[in-house]
Protein backbone atom coordinates (compact mmCIF):
# COMPACT_ATOMS: atom_id res chain seq x y z
CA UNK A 1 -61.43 3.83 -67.36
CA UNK A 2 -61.05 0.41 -65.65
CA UNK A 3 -57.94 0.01 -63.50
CA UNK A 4 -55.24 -1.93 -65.69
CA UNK A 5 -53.69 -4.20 -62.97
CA UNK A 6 -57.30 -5.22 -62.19
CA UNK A 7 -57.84 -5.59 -66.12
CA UNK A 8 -54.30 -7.74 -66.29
CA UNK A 9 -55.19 -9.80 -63.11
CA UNK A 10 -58.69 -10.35 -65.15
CA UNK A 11 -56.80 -11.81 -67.81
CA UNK A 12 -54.82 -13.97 -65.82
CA UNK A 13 -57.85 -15.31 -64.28
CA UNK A 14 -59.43 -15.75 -67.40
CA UNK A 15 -56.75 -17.47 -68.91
CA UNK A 16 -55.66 -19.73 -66.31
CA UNK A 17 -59.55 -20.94 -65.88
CA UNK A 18 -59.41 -21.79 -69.33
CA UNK A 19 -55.99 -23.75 -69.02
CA UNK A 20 -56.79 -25.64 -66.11
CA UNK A 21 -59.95 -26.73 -67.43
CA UNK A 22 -58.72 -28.07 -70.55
CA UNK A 23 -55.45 -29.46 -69.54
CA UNK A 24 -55.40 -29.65 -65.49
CA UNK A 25 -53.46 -27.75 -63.33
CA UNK A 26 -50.09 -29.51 -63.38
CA UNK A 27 -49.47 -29.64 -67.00
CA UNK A 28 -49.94 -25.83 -66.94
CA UNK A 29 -47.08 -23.48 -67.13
CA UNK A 30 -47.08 -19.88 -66.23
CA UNK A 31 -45.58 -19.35 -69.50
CA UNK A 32 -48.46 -20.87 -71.32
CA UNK A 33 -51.22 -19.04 -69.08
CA UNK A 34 -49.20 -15.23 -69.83
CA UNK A 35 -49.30 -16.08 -73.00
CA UNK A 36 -53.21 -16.86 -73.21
CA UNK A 37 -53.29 -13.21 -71.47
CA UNK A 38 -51.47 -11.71 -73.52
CA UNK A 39 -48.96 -10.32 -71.11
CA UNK A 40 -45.38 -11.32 -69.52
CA UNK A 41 -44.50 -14.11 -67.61
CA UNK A 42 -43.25 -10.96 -64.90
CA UNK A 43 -46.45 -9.69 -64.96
CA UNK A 44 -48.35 -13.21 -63.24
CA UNK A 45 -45.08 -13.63 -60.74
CA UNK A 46 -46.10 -9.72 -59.75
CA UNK A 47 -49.72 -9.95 -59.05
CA UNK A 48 -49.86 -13.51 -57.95
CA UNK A 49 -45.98 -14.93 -56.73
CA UNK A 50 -46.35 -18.40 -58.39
CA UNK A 51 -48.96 -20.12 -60.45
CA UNK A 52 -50.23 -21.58 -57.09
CA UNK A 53 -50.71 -17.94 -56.10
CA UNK A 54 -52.61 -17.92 -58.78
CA UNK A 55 -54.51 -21.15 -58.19
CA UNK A 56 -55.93 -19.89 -55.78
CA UNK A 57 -57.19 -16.41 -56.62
CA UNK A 58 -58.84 -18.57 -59.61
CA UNK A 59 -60.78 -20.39 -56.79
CA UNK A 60 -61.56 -17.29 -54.63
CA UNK A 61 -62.95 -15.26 -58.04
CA UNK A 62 -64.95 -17.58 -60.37
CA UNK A 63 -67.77 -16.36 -60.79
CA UNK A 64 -69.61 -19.59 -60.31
CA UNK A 65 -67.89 -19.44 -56.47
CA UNK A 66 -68.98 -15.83 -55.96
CA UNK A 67 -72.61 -16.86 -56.69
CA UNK A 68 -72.56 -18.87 -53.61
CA UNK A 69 -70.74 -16.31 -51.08
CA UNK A 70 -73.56 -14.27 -52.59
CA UNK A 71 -76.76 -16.46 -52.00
CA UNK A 72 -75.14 -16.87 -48.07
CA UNK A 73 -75.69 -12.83 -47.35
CA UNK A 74 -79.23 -13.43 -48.89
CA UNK A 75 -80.93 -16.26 -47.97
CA UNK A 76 -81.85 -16.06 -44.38
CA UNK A 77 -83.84 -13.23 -45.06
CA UNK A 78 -85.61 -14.73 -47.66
CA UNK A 79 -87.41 -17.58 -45.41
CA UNK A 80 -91.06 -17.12 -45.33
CA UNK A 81 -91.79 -19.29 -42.65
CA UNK A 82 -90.71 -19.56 -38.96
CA UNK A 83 -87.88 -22.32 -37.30
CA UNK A 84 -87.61 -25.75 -38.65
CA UNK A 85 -89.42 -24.99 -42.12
CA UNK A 86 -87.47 -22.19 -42.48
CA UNK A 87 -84.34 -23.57 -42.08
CA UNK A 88 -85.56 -26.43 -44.48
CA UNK A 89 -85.82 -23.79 -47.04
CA UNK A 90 -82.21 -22.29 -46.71
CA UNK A 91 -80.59 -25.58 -46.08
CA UNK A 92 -82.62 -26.44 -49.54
CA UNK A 93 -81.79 -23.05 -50.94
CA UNK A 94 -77.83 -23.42 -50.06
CA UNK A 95 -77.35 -27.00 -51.60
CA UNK A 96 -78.94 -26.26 -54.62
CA UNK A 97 -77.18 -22.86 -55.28
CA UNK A 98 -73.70 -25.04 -54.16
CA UNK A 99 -74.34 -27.69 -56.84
CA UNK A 100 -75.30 -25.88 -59.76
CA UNK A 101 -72.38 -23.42 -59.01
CA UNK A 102 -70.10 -26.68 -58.87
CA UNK A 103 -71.81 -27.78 -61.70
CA UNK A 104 -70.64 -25.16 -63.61
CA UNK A 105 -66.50 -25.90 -63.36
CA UNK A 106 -67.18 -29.52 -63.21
CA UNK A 107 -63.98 -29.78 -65.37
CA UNK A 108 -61.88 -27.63 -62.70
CA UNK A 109 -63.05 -29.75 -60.20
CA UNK A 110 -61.94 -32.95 -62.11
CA UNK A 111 -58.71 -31.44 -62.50
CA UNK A 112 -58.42 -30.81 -58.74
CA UNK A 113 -59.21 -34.21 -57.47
CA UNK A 114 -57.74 -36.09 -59.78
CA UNK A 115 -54.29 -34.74 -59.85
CA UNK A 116 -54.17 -33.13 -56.16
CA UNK A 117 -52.27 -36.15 -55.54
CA UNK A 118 -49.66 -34.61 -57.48
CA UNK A 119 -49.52 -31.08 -56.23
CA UNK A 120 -46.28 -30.07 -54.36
CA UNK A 121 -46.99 -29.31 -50.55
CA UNK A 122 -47.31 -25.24 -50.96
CA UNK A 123 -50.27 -25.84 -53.59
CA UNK A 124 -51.84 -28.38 -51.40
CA UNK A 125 -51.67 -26.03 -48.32
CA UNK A 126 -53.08 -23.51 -51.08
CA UNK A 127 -55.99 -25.45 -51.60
CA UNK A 128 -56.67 -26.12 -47.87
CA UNK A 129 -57.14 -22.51 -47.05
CA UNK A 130 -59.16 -21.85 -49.95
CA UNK A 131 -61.20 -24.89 -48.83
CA UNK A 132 -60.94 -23.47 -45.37
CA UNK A 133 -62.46 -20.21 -45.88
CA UNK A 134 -65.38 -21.41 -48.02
CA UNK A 135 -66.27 -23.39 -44.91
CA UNK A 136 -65.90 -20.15 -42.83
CA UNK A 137 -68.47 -18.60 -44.95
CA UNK A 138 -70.85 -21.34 -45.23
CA UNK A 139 -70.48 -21.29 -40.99
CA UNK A 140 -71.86 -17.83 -40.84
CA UNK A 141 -74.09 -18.69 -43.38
CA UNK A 142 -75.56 -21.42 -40.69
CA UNK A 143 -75.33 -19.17 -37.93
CA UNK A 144 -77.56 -16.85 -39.47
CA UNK A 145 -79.92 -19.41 -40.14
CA UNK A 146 -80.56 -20.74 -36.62
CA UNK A 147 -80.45 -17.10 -35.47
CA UNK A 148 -83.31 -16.21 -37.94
CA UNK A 149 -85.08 -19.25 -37.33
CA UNK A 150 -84.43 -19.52 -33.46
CA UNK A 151 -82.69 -22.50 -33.93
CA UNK A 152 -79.66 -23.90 -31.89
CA UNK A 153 -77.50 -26.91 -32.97
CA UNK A 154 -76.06 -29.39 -31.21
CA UNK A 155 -72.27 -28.75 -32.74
CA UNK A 156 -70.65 -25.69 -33.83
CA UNK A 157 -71.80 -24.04 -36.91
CA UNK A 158 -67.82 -24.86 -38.13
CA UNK A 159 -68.49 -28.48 -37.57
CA UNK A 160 -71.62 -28.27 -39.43
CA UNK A 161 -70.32 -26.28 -42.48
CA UNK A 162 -67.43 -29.12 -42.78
CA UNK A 163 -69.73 -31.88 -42.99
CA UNK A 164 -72.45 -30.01 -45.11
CA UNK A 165 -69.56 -28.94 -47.40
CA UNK A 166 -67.87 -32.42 -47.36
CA UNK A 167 -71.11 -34.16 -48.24
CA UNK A 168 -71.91 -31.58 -51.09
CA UNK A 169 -68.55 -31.65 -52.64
CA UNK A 170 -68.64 -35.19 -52.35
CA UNK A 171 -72.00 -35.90 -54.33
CA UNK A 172 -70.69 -33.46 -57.07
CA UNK A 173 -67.71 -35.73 -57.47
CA UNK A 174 -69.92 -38.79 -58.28
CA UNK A 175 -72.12 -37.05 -60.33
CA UNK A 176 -69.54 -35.74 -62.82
CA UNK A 177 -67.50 -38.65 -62.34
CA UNK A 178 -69.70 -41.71 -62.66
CA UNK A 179 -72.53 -42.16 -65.39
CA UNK A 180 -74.64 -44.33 -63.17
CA UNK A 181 -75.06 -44.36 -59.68
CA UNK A 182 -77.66 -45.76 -57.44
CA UNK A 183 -76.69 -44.02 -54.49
CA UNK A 184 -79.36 -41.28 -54.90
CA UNK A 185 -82.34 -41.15 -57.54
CA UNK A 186 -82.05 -37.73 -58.59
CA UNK A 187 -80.20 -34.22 -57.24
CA UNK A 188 -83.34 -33.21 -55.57
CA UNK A 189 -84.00 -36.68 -53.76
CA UNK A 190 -79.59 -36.27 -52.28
CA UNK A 191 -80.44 -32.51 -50.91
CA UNK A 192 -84.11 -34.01 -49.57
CA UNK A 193 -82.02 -36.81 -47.76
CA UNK A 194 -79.22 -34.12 -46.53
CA UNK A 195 -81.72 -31.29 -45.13
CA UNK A 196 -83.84 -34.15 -43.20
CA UNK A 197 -80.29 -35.21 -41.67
CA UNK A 198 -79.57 -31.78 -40.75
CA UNK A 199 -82.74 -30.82 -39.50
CA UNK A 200 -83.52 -33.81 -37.13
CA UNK A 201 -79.73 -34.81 -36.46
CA UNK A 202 -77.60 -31.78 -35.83
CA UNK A 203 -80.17 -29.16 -35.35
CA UNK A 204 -82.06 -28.44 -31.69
CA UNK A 205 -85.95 -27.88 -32.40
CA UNK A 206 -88.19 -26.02 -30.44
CA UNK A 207 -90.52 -27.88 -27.94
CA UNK A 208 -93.28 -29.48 -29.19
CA UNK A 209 -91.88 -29.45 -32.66
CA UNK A 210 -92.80 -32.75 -34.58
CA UNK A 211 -91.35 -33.15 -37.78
CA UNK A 212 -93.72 -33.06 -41.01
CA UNK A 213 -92.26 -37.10 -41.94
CA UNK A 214 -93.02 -38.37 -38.40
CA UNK A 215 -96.43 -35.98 -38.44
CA UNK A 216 -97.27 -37.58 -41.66
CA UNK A 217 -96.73 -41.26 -40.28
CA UNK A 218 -94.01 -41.71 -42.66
CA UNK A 219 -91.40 -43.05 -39.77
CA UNK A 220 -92.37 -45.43 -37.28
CA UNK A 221 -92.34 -44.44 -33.69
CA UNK A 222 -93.12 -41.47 -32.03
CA UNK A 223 -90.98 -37.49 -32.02
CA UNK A 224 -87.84 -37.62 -30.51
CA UNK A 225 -87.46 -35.25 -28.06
CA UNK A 226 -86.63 -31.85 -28.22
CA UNK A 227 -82.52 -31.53 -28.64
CA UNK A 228 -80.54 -29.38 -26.27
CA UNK A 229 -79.27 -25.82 -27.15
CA UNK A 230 -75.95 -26.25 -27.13
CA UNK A 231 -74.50 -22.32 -25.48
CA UNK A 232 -70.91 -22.04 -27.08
CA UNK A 233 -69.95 -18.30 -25.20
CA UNK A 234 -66.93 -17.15 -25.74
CA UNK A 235 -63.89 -16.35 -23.40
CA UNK A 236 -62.46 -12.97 -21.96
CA UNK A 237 -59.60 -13.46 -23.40
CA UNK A 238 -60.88 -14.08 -26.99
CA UNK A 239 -63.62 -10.74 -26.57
CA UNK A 240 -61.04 -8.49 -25.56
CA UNK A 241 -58.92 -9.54 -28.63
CA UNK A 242 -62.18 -9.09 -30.66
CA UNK A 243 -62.74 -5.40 -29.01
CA UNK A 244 -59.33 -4.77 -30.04
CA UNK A 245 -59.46 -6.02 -33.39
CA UNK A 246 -62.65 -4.29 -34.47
CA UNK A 247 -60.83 -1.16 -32.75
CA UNK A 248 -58.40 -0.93 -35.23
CA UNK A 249 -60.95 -1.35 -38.01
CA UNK A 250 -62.73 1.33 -37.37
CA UNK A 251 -64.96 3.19 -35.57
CA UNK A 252 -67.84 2.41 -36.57
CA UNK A 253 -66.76 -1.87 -36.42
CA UNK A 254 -65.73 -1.07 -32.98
CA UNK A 255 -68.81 0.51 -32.11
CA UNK A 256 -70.71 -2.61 -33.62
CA UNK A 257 -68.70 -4.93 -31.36
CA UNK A 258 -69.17 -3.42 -28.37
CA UNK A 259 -72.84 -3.45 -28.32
CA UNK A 260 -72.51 -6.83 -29.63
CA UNK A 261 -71.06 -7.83 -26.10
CA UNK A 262 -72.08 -5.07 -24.10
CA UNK A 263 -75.99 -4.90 -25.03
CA UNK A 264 -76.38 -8.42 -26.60
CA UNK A 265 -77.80 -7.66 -29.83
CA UNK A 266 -78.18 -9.78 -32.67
CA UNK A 267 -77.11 -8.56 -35.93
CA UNK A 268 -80.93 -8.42 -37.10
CA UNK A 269 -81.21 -5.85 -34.16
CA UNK A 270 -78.35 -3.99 -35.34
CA UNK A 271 -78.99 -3.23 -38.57
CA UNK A 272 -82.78 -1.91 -37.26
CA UNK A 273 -81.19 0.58 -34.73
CA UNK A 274 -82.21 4.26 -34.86
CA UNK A 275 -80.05 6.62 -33.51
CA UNK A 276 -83.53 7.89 -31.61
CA UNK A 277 -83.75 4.98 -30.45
CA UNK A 278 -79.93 5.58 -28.70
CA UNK A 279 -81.02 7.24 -25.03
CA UNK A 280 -77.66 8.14 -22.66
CA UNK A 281 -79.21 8.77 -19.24
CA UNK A 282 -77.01 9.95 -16.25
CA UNK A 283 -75.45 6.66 -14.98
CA UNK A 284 -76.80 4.64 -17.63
CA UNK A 285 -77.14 4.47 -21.66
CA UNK A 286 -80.10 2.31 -22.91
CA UNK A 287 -81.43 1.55 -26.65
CA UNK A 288 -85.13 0.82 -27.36
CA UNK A 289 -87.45 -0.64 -29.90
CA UNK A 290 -84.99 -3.70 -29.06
CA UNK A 291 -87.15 -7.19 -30.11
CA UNK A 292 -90.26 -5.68 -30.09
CA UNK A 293 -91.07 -2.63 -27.45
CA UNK A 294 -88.09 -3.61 -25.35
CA UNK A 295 -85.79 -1.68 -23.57
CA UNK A 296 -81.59 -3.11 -23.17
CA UNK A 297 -79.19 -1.45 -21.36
CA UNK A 298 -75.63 -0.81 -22.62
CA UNK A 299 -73.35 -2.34 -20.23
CA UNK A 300 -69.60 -0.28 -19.34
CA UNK A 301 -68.01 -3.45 -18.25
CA UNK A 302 -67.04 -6.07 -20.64
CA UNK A 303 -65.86 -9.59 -19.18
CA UNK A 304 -64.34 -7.48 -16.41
CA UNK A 305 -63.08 -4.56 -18.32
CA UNK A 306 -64.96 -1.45 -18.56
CA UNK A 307 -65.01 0.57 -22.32
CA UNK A 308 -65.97 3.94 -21.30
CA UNK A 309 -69.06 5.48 -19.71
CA UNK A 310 -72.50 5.88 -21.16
CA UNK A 311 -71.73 9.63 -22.48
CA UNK A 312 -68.56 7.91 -23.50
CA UNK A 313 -68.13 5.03 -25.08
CA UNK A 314 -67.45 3.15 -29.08
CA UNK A 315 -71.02 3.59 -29.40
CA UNK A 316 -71.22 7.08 -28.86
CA UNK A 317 -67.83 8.01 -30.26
CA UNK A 318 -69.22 6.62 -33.70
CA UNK A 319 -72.38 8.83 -33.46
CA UNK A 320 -70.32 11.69 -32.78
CA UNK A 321 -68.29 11.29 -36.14
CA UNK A 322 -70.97 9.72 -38.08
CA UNK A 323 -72.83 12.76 -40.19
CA UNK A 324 -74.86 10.65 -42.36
CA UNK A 325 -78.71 11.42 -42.53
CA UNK A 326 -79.66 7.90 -42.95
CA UNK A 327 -81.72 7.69 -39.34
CA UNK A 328 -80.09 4.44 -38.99
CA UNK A 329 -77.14 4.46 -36.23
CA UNK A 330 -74.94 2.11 -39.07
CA UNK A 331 -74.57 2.45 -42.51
CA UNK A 332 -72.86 1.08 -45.16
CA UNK A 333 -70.15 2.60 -47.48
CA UNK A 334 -73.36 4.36 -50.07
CA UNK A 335 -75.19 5.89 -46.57
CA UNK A 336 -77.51 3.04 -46.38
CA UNK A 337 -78.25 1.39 -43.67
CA UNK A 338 -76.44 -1.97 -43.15
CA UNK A 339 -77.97 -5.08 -44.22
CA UNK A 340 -77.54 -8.37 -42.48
CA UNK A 341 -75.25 -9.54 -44.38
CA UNK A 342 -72.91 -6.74 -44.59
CA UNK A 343 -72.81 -7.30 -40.48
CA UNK A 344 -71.29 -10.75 -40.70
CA UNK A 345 -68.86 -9.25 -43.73
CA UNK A 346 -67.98 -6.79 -40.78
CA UNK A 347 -68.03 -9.39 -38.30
CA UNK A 348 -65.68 -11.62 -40.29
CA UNK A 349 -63.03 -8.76 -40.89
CA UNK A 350 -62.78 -8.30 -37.12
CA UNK A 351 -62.61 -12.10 -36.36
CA UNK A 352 -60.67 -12.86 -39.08
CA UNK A 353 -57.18 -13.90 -37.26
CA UNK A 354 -58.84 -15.03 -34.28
CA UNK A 355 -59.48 -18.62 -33.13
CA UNK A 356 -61.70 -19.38 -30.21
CA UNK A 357 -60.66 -22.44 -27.97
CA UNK A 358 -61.98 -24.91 -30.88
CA UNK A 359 -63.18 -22.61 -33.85
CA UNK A 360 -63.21 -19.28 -35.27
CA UNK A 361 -65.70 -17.10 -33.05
CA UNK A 362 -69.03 -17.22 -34.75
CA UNK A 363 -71.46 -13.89 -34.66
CA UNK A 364 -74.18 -15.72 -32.72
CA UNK A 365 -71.70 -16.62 -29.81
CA UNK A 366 -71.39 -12.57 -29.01
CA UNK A 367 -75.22 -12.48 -27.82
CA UNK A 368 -74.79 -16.13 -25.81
CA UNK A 369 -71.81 -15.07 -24.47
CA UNK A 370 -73.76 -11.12 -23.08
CA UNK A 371 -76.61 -14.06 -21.78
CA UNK A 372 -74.30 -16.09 -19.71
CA UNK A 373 -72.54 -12.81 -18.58
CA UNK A 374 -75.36 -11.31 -17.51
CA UNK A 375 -76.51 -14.25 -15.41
CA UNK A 376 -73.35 -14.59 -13.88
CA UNK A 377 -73.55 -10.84 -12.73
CA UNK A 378 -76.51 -11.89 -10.31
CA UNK A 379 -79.27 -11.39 -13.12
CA UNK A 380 -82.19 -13.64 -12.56
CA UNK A 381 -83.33 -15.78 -15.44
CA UNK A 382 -87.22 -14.29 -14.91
CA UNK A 383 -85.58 -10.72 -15.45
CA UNK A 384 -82.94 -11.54 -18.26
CA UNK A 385 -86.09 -13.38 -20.26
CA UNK A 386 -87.64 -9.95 -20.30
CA UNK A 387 -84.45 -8.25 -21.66
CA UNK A 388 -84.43 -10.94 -24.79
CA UNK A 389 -88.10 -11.69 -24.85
CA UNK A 390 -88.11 -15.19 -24.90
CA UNK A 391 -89.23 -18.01 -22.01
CA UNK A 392 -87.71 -18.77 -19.05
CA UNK A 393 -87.20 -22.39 -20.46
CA UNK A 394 -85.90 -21.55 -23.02
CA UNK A 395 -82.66 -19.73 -21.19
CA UNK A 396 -82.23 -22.57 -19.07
CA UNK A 397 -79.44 -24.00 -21.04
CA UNK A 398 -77.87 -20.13 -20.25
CA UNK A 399 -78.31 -20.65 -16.64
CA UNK A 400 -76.70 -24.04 -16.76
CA UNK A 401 -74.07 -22.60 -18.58
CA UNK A 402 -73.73 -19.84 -15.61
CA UNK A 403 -73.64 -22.02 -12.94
CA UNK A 404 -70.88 -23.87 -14.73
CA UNK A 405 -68.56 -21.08 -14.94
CA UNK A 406 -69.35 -20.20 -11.73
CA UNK A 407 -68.86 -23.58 -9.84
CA UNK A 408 -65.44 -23.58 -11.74
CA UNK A 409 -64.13 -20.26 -10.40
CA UNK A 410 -65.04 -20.46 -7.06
CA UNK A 411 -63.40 -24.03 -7.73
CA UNK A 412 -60.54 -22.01 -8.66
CA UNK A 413 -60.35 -19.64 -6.04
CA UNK A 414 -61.00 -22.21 -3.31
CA UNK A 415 -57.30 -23.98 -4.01
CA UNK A 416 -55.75 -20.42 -4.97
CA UNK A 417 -56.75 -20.07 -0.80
CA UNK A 418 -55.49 -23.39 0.18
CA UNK A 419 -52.45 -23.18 -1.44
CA UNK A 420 -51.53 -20.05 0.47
CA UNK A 421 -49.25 -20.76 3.09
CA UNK A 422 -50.80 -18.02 5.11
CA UNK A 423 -53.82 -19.24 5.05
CA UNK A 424 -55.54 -21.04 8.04
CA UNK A 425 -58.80 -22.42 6.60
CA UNK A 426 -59.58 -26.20 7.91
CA UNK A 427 -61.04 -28.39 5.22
CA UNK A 428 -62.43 -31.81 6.52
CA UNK A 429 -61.90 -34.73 4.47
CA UNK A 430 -65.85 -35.23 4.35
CA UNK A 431 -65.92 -31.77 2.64
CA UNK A 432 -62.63 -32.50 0.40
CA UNK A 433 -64.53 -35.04 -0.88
């Protein structure tokens, strides 16, 4: 039998939906949406607090918004084709799903723009967090994207989702509010015109990648350059407050984060692991069959603090309690073995209070920040291309990003040593400046 608070909340739902839509939010009472329900006014102040409560669990479980938080877990894998095409496809695939979904409770969204002036602050805070997590998802989203397609942009994924979002919402709003408009001929020709901004504005390319327009002779002049990768790692502060996070969520999400940032892996790696493929030598624990033939080790020191030893660590501490018979080292809830998308569902529990410097940590930024760390440990960048099995140009941006951190703490410790009273080091004003 279905639970009945989930079969009143339902209702609610339901009911409210249908209020909003045909009267807008403000003239709706919570009187007139129990009612509709077919319960007591109590009832909606238990599950939800206040109709803006309820607002909000109206935008969080329509099912026209669920079909987009579904096509982001999906899409990524469903490219066919490799880097910029690829990400054509799921920038293409994304818009279109986000549209028609919008599409759907074009009413609802009349009702919220045109009377959000009106909305006391609590609601409009309400809204912003709703607003705020759909970009969170669409970020991930992103971020698997350029890590499927080996793709790097030149903002953070966050900054991207905001303006993707931003422009999407904002094209819906002129086409349910305005009969004509010349802006755009069609739908298809606005998400052609957004994806080609994307792609060859915010988005690094490999070398030697020419886009098909400028290929085709369709813009004047020649390629642009290839863009920078922009390497976003993340501090030791904000890891160990991951580590400890994921910690309390489990063991097996602990276990996940720490070979996140202690082996590098990508969550495409993660879900492919084998616990044969799980070796714990004498002084050292190493995983194979890691992109391609490879072998990575498992480091025990994190950002300067060590999580255990290689017969003892979160990794081996889940395999130990794990008795599943999927071969798989993770697994999901039915004894499958995780899917991409339930990694970044994991990853966003863990990170889910967090806040890096400028945005919420992103999944890709665990395997840049294991790069730079392991370049700053006195790894080559010959040897650590072997490790992740790409060029040595390619890391380059890594390196810089090494030398940086490094110049800055010996920057550090170099005035921690002149400010010492004790200290008798000479600096000449030729080397001062």
């Amino acid at each position: 039998m279905a639970d009945p608070r989930s079969s009143t909340r339902h209702r609610l739902i339901q009911a409210a939906i249908q209020l909003f839509i045909a009267q807008g939010v403000t003239e709706t009472t919570t009187r007139q949406i129990a009612d509709l329900a077919g319960v007591n006014e109590v009832t909606l102040f238990r599950q939800f607090g206040n109709k803006y409560g309820l607002l909000l669990a109206v935008m969080e479980d329509m099912e026209a918004l669920r079909q987009i938080g579904m096509a982001l877990g999906q899409q990524p894998e469903d490219s066919q084709t490799e880097n910029m095409e690829g990400a054509a496809q799921s920038l293409k695939s994304y818009a279109s799903v986000h549209l028609q979904a919008l599409e759907q409770i074009q009413e609802f969204v009349r009702s919220l723009i045109g009377e959000a002036a009106h909305y006391p602050v609590e609601n409009r805070r309400a809204l912003g967090r709703s607003l705020s997590q759909a970009n969170r998802y669409t970020a991930q989203y992103l971020a698997a994207v350029m890590q499927h397609e080996h793709l790097q942009t030149r903002m953070s994924t966050n900054k991207l989702a905001s303006l993707l979002n931003s422009l999407l919402l904002g094209y819906a709003v002129l086409e349910f509010t305005s009969e004509i408009n010349e802006l755009w001929q069609n739908r298809e020709s606005f998400i052609d015109g957004l994806v080609e901004l994307f792609l060859y504005g915010a988005i690094a390319r490999p070398q030697g990648h020419v886009p098909a327009s400028v290929a085709a002779g369709s813009l004047t002049g020649s390629a642009s350059p290839a863009l920078p990768i922009v390497v976003n790692d993340l501090p030791a502060g904000v890891v160990h407050h991951i580590l400890k996070q994921a910690k309390k969520l489990g063991t097996q999400e602990y276990a996940i984060a720490y070979i996140l940032f202690a082996a590098g892996l990508t969550a495409d790696e993660i879900v492919a692991l084998r616990r044969s493929d799980v070796h714990i030598e004498a002084h050292q624990m190493v995983l194979s069959r890691v992109r391609g033939d490879r072998q990575v080790p498992v480091n025990q020191w994190i950002l300067g603090r060590r999580l255990g030893s290689p017969k003892n660590n979160p990794l081996t501490r889940w395999l130990n309690v794990s008795r599943e018979p999927s071969p798989t080292v993770f697994v999901n809830a039915a004894g499958q073995a995780l899917t991409v998308a339930e990694v970044e569902q994991i990853w966003q529990a863990i990170t889910a209070e967090i806040n890096a410097p400028d945005a919420p940590p992103q999944l890709v930024q665990a395997h840049q920040t294991w790069c730079v760390d392991m370049l700053i440990r006195g790894m080559s960048v010959d040897d650590l291309s072997v490790l992740v099995g790409c060029s040595v140009n390619d890391l380059q941006p890594y390196a810089r990003r090494a030398r940086e951190k490094a110049i800055l703490d010996r920057a550090a410790r170099l005035d921690q040593k002149l400010g010492n009273p004790g200290s008798t080091t000479v600096v000449s004003s030729t080397e001062a400046v």
